[in-house]
C-alpha atoms as a PDB file:
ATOM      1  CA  UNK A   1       0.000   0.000   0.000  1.00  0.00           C
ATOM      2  CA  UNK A   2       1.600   3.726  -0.755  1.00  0.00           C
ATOM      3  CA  UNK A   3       0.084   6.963   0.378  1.00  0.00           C
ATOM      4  CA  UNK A   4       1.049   9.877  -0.434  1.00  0.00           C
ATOM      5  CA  UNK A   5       1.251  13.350   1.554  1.00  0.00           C
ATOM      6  CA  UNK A   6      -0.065  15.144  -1.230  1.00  0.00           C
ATOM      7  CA  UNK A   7      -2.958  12.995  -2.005  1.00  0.00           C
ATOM      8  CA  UNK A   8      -3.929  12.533   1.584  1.00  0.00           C
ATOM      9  CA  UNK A   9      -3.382  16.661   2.563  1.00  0.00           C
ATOM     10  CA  UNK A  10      -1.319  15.356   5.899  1.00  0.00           C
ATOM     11  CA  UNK A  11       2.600  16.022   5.244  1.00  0.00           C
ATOM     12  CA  UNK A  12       5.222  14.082   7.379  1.00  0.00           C
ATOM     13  CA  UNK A  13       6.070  14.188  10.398  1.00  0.00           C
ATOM     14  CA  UNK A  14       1.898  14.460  11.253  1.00  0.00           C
ATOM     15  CA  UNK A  15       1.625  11.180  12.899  1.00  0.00           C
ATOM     16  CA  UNK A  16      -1.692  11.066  11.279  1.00  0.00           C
ATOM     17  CA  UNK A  17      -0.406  10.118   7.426  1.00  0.00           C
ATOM     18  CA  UNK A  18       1.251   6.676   9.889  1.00  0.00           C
ATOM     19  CA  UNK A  19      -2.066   6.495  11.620  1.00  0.00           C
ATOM     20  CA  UNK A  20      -4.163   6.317   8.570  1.00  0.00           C
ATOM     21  CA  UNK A  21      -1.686   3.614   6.984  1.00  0.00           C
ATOM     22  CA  UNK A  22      -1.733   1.708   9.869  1.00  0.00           C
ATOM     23  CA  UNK A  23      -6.032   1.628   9.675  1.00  0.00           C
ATOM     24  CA  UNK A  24      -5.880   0.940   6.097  1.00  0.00           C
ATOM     25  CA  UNK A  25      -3.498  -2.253   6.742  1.00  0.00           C
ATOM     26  CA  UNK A  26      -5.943  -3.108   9.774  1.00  0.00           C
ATOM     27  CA  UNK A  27      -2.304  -3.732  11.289  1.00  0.00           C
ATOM     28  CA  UNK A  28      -1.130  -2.024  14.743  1.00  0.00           C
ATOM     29  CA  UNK A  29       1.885   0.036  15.359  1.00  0.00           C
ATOM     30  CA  UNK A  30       3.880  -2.389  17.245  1.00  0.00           C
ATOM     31  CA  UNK A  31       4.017  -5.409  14.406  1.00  0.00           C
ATOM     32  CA  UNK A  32       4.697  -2.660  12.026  1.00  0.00           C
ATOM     33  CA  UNK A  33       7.831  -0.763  10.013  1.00  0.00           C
ATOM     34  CA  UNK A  34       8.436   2.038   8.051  1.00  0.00           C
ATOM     35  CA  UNK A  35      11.741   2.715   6.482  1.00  0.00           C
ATOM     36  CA  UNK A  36      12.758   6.287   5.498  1.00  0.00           C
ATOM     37  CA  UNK A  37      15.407   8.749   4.484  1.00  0.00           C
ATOM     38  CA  UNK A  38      14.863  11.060   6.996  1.00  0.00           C
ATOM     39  CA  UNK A  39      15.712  10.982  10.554  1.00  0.00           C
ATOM     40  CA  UNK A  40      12.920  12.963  12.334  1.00  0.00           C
ATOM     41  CA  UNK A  41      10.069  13.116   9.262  1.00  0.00           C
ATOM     42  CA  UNK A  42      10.306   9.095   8.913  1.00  0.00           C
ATOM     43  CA  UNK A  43      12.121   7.235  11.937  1.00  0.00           C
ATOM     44  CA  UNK A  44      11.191   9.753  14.941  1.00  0.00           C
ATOM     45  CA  UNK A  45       7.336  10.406  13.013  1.00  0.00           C
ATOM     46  CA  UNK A  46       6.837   6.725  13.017  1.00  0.00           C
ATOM     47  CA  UNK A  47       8.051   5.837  16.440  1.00  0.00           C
ATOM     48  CA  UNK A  48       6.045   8.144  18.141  1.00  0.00           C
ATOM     49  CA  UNK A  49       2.954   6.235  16.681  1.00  0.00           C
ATOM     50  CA  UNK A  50       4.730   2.991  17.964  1.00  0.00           C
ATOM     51  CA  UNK A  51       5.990   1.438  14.750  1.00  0.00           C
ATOM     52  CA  UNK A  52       9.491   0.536  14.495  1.00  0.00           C
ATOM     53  CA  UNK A  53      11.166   2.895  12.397  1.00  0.00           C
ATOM     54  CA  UNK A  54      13.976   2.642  10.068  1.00  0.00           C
ATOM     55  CA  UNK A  55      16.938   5.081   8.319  1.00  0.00           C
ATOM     56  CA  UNK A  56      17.328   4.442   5.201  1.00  0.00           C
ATOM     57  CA  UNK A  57      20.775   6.412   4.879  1.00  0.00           C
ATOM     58  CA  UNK A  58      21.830   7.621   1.243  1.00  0.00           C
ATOM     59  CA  UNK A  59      25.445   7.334   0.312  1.00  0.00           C
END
């Protein structure tokens, strides 16, 4: 499943754009990942929704 910030009028790091995903899946936070490039926008956003987040560093 993708959404995207644009479509869905909630930018990162609004924990909501996580919180929607996570309804859509019908999954909770604490089985869940997200992997990102950004530090606070993708790891810190999705950890304070309790998903396990993920740096995706770009070299």
């Amino acid at each position: 499943m993708i959404l995207v910030s644009e479509w869905e009028s909630i930018k990162k790091p609004n924990p909501l754009i996580f919180k929607r995903a996570l309804e859509q899946l019908n999954v909770p936070p604490n089985v869940s990942l997200f992997v990102g490039d950004h530090p606070d926008n993708d790891v810190k956003a999705a950890q304070s929704v309790g998903m396990k987040g993920i740096w995706k560093k770009h070299f």
